[in-house]
Protein backbone atom coordinates (compact mmCIF):
# COMPACT_ATOMS: atom_id res chain seq x y z
CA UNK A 1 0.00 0.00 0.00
CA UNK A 2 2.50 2.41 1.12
CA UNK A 3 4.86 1.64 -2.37
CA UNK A 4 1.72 2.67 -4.30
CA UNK A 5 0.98 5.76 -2.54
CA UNK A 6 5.04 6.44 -3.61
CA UNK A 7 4.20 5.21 -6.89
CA UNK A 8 1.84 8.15 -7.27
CA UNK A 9 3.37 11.05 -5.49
CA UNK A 10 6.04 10.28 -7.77
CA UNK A 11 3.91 11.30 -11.11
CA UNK A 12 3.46 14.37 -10.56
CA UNK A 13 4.69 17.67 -8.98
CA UNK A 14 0.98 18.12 -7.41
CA UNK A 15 1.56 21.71 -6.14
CA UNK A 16 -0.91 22.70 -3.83
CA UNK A 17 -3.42 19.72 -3.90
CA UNK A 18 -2.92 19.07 -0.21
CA UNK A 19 -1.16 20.17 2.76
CA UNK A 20 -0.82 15.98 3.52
CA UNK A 21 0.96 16.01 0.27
CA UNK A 22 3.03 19.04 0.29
CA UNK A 23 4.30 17.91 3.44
CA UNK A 24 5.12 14.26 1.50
CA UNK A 25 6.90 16.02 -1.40
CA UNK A 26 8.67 18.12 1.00
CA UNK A 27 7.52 20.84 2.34
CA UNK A 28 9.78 20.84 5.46
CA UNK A 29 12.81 19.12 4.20
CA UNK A 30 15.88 20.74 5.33
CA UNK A 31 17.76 21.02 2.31
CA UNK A 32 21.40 20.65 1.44
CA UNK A 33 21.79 21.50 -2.09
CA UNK A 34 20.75 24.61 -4.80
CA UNK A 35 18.61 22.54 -6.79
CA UNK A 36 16.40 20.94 -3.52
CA UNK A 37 16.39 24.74 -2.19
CA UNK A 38 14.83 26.10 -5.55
CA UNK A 39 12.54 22.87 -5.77
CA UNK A 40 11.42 24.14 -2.48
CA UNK A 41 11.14 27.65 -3.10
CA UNK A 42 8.96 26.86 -6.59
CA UNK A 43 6.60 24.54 -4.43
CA UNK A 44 6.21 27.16 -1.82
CA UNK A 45 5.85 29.94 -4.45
CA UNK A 46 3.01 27.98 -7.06
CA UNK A 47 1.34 27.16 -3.33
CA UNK A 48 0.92 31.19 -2.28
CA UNK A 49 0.10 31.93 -5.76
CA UNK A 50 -2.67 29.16 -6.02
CA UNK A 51 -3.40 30.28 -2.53
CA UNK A 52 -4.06 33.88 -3.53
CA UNK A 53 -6.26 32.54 -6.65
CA UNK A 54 -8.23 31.05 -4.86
CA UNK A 55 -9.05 33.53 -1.74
């Protein structure tokens, strides 16, 4: 069960769907590289902005 629930979070970005899987995909990883801090900062940014759509 929990392979396929990988399986899936792995097909897509899925920015802002859920805070459940924002915080799977990363939300509070403590980074250690450039290119898992700009991942980070693009899913944080496309959240606000769909955020702000939204409300």
């Amino acid at each position: 069960m929990i392979n396929k629930i990988i399986e899936m979070l792995l097909l897509s970005d899925f920015y802002g769907e859920s805070e459940n899987i924002d915080i799977a995909k990363g939300k509070y990883k403590f980074t250690t590289s450039i290119k898992e801090q700009w991942k980070q900062a693009q899913r944080k940014r496309l959240i606000e902005k769909k955020l702000n759509n939204n409300g």
